[in-house]
Each structure stands twice: as C-alpha cells, then as structure tokens.
PDB file of N, CA and C in Angstrom:
ATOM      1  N   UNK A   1      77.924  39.066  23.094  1.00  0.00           N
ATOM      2  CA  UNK A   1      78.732  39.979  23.870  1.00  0.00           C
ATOM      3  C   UNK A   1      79.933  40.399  23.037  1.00  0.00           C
ATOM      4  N   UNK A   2      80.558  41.388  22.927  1.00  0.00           N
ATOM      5  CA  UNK A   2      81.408  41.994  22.310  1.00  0.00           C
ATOM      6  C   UNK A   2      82.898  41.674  23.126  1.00  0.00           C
ATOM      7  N   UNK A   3      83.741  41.561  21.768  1.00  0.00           N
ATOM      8  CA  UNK A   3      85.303  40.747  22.103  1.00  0.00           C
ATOM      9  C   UNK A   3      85.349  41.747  23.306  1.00  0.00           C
ATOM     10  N   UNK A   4      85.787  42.575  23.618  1.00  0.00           N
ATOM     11  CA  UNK A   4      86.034  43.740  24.743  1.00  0.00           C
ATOM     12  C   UNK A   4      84.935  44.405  25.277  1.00  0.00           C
ATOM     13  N   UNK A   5      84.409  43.261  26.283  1.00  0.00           N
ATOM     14  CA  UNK A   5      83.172  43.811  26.787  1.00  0.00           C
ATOM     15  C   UNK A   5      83.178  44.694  28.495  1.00  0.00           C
ATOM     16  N   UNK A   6      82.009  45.641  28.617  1.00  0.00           N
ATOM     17  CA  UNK A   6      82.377  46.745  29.801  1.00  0.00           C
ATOM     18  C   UNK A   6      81.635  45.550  31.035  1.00  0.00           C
ATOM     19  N   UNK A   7      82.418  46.193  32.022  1.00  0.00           N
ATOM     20  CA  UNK A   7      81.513  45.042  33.391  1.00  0.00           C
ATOM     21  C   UNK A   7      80.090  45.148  33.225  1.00  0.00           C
ATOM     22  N   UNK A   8      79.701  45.980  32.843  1.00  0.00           N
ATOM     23  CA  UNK A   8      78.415  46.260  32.642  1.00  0.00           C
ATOM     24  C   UNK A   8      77.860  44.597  31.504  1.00  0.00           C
ATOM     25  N   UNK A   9      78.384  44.622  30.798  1.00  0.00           N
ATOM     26  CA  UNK A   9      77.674  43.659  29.608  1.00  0.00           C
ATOM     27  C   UNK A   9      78.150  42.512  30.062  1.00  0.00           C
ATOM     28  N   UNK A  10      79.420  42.238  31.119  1.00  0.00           N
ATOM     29  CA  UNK A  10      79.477  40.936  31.662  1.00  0.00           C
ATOM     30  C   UNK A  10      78.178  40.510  32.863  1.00  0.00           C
ATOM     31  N   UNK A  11      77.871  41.392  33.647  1.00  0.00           N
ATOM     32  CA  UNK A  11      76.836  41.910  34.545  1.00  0.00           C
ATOM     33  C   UNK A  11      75.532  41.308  33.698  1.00  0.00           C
ATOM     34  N   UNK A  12      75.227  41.982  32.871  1.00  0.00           N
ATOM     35  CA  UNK A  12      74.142  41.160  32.344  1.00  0.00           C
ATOM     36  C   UNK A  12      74.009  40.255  31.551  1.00  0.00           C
ATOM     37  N   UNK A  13      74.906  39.668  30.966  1.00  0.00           N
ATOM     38  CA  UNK A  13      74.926  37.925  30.681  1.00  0.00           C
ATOM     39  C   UNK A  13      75.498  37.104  31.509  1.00  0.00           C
ATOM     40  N   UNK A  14      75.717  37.735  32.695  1.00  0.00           N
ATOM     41  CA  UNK A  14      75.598  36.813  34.341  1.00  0.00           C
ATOM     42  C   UNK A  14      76.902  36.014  34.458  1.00  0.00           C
ATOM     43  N   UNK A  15      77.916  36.738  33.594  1.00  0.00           N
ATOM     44  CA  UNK A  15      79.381  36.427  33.589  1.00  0.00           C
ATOM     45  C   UNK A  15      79.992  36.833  35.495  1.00  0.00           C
ATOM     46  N   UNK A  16      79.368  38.145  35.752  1.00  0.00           N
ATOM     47  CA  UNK A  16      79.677  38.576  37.239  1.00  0.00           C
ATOM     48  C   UNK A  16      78.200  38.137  37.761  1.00  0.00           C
ATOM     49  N   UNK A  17      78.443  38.327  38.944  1.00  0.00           N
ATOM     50  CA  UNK A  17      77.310  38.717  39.939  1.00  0.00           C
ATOM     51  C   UNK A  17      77.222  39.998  40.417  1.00  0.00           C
ATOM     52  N   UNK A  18      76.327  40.579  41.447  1.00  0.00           N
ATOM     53  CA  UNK A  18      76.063  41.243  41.978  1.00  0.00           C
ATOM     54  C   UNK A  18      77.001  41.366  43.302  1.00  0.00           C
ATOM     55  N   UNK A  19      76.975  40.174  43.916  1.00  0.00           N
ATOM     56  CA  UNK A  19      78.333  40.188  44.906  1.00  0.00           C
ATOM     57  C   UNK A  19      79.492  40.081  44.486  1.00  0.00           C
ATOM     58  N   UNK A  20      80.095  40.030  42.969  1.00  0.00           N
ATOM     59  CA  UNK A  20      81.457  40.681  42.837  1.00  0.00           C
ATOM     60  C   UNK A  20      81.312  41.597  42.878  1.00  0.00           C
ATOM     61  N   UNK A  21      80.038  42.504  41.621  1.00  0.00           N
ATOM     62  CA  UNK A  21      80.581  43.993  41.966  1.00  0.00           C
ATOM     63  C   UNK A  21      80.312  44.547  43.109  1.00  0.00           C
ATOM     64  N   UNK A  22      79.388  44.157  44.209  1.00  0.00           N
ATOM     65  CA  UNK A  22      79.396  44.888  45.561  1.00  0.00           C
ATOM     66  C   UNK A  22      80.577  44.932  45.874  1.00  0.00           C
ATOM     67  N   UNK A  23      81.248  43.572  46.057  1.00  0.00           N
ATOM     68  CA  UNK A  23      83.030  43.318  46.765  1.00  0.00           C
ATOM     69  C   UNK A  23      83.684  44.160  45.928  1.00  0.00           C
ATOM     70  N   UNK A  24      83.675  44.075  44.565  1.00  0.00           N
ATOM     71  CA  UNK A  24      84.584  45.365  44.004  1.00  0.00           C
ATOM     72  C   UNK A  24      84.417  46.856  44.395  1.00  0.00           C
ATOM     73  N   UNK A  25      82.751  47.308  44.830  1.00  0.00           N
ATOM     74  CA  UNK A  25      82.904  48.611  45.482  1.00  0.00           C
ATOM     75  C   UNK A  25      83.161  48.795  46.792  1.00  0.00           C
ATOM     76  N   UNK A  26      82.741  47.634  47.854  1.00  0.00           N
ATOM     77  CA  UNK A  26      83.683  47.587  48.802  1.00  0.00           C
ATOM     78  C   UNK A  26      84.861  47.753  49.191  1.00  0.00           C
ATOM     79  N   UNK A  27      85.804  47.122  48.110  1.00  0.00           N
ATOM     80  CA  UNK A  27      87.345  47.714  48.091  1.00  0.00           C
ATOM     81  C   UNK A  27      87.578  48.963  47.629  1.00  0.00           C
ATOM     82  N   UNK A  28      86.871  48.934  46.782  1.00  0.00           N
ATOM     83  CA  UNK A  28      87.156  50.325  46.528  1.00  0.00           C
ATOM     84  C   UNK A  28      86.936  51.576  47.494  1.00  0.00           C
ATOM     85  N   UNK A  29      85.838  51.455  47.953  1.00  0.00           N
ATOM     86  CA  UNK A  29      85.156  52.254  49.484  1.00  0.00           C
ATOM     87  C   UNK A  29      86.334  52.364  50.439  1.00  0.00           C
ATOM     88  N   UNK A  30      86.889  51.266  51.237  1.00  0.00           N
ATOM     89  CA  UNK A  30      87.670  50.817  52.042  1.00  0.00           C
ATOM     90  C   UNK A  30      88.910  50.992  51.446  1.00  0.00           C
ATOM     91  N   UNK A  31      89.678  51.196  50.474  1.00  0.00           N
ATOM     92  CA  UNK A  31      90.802  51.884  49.824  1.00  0.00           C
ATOM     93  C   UNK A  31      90.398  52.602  48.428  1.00  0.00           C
ATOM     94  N   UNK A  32      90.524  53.880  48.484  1.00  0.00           N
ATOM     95  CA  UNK A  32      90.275  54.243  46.788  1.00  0.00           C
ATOM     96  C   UNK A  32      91.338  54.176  46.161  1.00  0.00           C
ATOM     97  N   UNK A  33      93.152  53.569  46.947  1.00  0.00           N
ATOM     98  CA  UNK A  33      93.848  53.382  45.625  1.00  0.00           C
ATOM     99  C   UNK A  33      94.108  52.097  45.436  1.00  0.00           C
ATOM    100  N   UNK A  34      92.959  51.338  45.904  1.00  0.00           N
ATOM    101  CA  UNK A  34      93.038  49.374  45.073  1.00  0.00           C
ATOM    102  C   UNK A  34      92.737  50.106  43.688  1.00  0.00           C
ATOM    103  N   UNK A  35      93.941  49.100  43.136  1.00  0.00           N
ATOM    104  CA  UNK A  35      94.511  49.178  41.817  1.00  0.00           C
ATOM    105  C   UNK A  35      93.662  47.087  41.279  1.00  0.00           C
ATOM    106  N   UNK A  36      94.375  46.680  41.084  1.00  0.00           N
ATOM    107  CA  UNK A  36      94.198  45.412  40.516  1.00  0.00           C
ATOM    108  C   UNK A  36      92.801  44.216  41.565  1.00  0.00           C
ATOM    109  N   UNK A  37      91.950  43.877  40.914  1.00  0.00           N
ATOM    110  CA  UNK A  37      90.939  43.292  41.523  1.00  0.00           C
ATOM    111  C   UNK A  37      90.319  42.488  40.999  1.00  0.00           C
ATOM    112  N   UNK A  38      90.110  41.628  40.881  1.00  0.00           N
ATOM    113  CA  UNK A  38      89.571  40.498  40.712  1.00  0.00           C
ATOM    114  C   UNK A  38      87.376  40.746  40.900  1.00  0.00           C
ATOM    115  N   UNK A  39      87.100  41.013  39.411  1.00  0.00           N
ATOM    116  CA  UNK A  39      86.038  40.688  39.988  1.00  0.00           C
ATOM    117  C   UNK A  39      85.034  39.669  39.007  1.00  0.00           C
ATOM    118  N   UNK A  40      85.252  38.490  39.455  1.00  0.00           N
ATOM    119  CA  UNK A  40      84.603  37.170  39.172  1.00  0.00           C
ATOM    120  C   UNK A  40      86.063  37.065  38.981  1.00  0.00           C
ATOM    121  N   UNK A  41      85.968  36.607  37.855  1.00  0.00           N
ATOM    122  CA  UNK A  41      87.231  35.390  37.024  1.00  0.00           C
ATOM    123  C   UNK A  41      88.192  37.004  36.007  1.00  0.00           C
ATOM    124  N   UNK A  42      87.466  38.415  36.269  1.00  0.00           N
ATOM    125  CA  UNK A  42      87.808  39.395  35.230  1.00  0.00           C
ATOM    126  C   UNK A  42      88.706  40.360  36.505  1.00  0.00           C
ATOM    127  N   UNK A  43      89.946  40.482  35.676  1.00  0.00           N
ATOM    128  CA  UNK A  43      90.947  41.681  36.419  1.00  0.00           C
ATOM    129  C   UNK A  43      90.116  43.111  36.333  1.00  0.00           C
ATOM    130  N   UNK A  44      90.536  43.953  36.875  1.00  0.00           N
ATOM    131  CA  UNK A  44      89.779  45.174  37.160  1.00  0.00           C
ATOM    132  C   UNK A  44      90.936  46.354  37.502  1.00  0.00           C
ATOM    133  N   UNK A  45      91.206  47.216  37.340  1.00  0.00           N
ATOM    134  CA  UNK A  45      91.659  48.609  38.004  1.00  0.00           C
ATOM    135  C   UNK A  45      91.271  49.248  38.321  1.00  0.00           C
ATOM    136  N   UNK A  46      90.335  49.277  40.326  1.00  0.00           N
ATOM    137  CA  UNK A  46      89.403  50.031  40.734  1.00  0.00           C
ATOM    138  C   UNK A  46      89.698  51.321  40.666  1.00  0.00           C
ATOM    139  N   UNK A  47      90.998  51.520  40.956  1.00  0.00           N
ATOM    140  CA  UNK A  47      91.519  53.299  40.931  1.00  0.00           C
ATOM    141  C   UNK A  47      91.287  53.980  39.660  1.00  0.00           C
ATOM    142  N   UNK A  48      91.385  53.042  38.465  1.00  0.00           N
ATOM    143  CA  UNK A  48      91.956  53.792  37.418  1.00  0.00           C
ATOM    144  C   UNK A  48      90.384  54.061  36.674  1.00  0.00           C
ATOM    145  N   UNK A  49      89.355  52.736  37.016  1.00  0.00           N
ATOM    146  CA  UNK A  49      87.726  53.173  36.894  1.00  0.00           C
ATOM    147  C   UNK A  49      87.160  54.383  37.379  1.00  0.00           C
ATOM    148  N   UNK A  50      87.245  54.720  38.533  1.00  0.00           N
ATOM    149  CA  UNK A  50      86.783  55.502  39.398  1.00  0.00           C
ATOM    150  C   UNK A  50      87.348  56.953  38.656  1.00  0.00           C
ATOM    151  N   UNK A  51      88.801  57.078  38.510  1.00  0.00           N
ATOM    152  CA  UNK A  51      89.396  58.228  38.468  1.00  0.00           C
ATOM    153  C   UNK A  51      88.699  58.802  36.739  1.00  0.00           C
ATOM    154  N   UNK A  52      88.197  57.820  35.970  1.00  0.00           N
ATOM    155  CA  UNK A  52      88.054  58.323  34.730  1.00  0.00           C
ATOM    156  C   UNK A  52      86.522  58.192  34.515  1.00  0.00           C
ATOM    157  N   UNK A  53      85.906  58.757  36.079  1.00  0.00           N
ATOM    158  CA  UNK A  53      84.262  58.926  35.881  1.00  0.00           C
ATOM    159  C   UNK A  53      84.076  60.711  36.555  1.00  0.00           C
ATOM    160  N   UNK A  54      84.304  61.464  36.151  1.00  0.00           N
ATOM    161  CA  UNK A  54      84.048  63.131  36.225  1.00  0.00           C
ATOM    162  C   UNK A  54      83.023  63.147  37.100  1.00  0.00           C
ATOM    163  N   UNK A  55      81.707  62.125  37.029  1.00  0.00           N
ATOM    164  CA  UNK A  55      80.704  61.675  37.799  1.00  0.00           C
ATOM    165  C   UNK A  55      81.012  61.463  39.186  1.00  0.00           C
ATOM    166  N   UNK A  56      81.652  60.214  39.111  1.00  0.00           N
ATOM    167  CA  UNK A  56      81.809  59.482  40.369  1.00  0.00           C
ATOM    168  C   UNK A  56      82.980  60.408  41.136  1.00  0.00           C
ATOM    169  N   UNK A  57      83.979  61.294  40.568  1.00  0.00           N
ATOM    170  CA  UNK A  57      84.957  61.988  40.966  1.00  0.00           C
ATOM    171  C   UNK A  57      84.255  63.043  42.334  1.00  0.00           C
ATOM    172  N   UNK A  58      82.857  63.571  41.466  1.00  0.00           N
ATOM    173  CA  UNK A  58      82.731  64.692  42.198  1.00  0.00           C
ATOM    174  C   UNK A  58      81.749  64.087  43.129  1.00  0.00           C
ATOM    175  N   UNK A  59      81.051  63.374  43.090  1.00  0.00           N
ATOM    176  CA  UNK A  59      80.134  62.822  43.903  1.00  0.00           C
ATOM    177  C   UNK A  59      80.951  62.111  45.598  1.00  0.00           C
ATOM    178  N   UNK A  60      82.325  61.686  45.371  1.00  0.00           N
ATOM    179  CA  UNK A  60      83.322  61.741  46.209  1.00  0.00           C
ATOM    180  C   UNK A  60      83.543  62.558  46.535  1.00  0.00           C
ATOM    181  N   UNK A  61      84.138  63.922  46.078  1.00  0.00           N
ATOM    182  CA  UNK A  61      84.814  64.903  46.819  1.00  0.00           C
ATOM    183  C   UNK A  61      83.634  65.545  47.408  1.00  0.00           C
ATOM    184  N   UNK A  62      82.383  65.590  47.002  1.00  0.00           N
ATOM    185  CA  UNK A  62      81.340  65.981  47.825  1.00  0.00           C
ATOM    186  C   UNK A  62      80.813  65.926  49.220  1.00  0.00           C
ATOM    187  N   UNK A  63      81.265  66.334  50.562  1.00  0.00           N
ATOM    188  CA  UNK A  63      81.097  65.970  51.623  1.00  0.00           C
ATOM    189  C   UNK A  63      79.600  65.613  51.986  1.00  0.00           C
ATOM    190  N   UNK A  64      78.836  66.489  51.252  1.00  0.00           N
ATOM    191  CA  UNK A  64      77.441  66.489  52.172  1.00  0.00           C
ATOM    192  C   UNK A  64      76.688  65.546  50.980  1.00  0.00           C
ATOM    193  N   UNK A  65      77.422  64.657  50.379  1.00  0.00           N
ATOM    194  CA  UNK A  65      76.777  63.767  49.516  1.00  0.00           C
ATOM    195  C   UNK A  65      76.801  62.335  50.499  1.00  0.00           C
ATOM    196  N   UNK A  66      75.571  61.479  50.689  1.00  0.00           N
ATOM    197  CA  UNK A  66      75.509  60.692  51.411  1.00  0.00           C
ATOM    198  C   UNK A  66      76.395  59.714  50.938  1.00  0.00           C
ATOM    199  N   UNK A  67      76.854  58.234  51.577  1.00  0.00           N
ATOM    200  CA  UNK A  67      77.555  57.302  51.646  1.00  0.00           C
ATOM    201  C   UNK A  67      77.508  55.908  50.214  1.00  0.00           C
ATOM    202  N   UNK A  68      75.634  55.882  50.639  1.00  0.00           N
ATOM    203  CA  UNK A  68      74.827  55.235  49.644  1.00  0.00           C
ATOM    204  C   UNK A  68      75.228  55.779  47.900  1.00  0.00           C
ATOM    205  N   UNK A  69      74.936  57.467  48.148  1.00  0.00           N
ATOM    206  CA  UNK A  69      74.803  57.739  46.794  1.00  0.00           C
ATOM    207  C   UNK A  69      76.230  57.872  45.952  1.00  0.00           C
ATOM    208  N   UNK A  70      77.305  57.926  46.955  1.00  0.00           N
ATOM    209  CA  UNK A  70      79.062  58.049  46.792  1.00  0.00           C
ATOM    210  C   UNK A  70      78.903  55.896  46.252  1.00  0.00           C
ATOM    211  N   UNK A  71      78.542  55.266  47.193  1.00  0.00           N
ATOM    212  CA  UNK A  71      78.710  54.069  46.906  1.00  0.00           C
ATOM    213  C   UNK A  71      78.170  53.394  45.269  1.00  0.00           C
ATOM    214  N   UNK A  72      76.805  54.367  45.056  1.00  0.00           N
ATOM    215  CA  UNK A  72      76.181  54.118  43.852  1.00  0.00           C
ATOM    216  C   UNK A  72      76.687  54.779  42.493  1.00  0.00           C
ATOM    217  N   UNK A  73      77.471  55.825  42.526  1.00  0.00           N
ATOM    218  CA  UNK A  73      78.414  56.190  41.823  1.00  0.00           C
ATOM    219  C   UNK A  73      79.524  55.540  41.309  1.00  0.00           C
ATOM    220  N   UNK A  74      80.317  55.177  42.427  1.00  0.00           N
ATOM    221  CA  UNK A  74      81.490  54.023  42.000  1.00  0.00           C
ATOM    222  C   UNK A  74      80.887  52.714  41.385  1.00  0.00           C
ATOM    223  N   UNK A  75      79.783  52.330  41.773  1.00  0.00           N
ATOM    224  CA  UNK A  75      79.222  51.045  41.228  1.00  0.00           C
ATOM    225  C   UNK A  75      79.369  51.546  40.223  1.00  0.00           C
ATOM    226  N   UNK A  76      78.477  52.509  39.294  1.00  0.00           N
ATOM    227  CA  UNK A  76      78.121  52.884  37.874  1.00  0.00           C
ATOM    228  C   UNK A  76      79.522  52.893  36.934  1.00  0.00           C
ATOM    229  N   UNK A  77      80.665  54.213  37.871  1.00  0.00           N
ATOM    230  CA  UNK A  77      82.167  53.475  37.322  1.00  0.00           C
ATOM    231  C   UNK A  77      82.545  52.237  36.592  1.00  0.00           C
ATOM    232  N   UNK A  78      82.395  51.386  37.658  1.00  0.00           N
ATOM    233  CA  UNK A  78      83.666  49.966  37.746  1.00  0.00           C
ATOM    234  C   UNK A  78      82.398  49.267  36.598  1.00  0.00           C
ATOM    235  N   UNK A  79      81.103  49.672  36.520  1.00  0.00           N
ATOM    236  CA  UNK A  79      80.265  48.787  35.455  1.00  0.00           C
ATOM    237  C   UNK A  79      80.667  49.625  34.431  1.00  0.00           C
ATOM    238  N   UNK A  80      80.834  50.806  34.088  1.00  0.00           N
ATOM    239  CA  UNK A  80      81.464  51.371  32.781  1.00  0.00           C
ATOM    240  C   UNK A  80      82.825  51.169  32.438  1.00  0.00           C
ATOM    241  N   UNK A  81      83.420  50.275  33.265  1.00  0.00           N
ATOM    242  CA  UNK A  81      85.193  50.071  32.754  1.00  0.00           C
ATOM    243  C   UNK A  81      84.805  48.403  32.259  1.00  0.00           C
ATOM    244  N   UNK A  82      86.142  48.712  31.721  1.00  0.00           N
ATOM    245  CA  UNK A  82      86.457  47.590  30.571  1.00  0.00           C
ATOM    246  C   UNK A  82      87.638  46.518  31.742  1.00  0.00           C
ATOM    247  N   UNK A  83      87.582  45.286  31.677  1.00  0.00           N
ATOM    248  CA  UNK A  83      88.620  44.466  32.424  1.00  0.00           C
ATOM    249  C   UNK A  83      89.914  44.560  31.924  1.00  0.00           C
ATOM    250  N   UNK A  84      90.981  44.446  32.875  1.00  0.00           N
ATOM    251  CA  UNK A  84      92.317  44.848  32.528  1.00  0.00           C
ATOM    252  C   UNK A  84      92.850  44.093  31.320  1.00  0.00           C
ATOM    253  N   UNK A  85      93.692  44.314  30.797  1.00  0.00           N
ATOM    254  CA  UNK A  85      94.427  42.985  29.802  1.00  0.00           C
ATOM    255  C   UNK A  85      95.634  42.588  30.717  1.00  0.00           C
ATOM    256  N   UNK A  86      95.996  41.084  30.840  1.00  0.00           N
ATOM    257  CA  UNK A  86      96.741  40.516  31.770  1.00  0.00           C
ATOM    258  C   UNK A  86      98.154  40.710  30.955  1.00  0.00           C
TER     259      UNK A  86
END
C-alpha cells in the first residue's frame, strides 16, 4: 500500500470496512457539510471529498436522479479521497 493511500486502497487491504464507508456516506447524506469523520481508525473530510468530485457534485444537484444513485456517487468520492493529516 502506498505511504498516502486513497480510502479506496485502504478498502481493499481491509484496513476499512464496508460499514465505515456506508457510516461515512450516511453522514454525509444526513449532513453534506460533515467536515471531519472518522472512518475506521482514518480521519476523513466528507465535505471537502464530495465537493472535489464534478461527478458526485452533479449527480446531487440533480433532482430527478434517484437517492441510491446520489448515495453511490458520494461512496465513489470519499473512496477517491485521501485521509486527512492530523
């Protein structure tokens, strides 16, 4: 795994689970400006993931985009961000 690895590469050497990052898109769902998050033992900045996916941006502002596919977007986010430095 690489010194500065994306949630994504913690995700698959089973550093996270699947129920952190659900709970991390949960918060995020339920507030889009959670900032600092905890997901496993790794800090996170759900706002600042989300805001720097052009993807996940518009798939939000999209009304007639379902819930699921808004939810599966932010997942893809917060697995393409890097954990905060403390």
């Amino acid at each position: 795994m690489a010194d500065d690895p994306y949630f994504g590469d913690l995700f698959k050497a089973k550093a996270i689970s699947d129920e952190d990052v659900n709970a991390a898109v949960d918060a995020y769902m339920a507030d889009p400006t959670t900032g600092r998050f905890m997901i496993g033992e790794h800090p996170a900045d759900l706002a600042s993931a989300v805001a720097r996916s052009p993807y996940a941006q518009s798939m939000l502002a999209d009304p007639g985009i379902e819930n699921a596919s808004k939810r599966s977007a932010v997942r893809t986010a917060i697995l393409l961000a890097r954990p905060v430095k403390v």
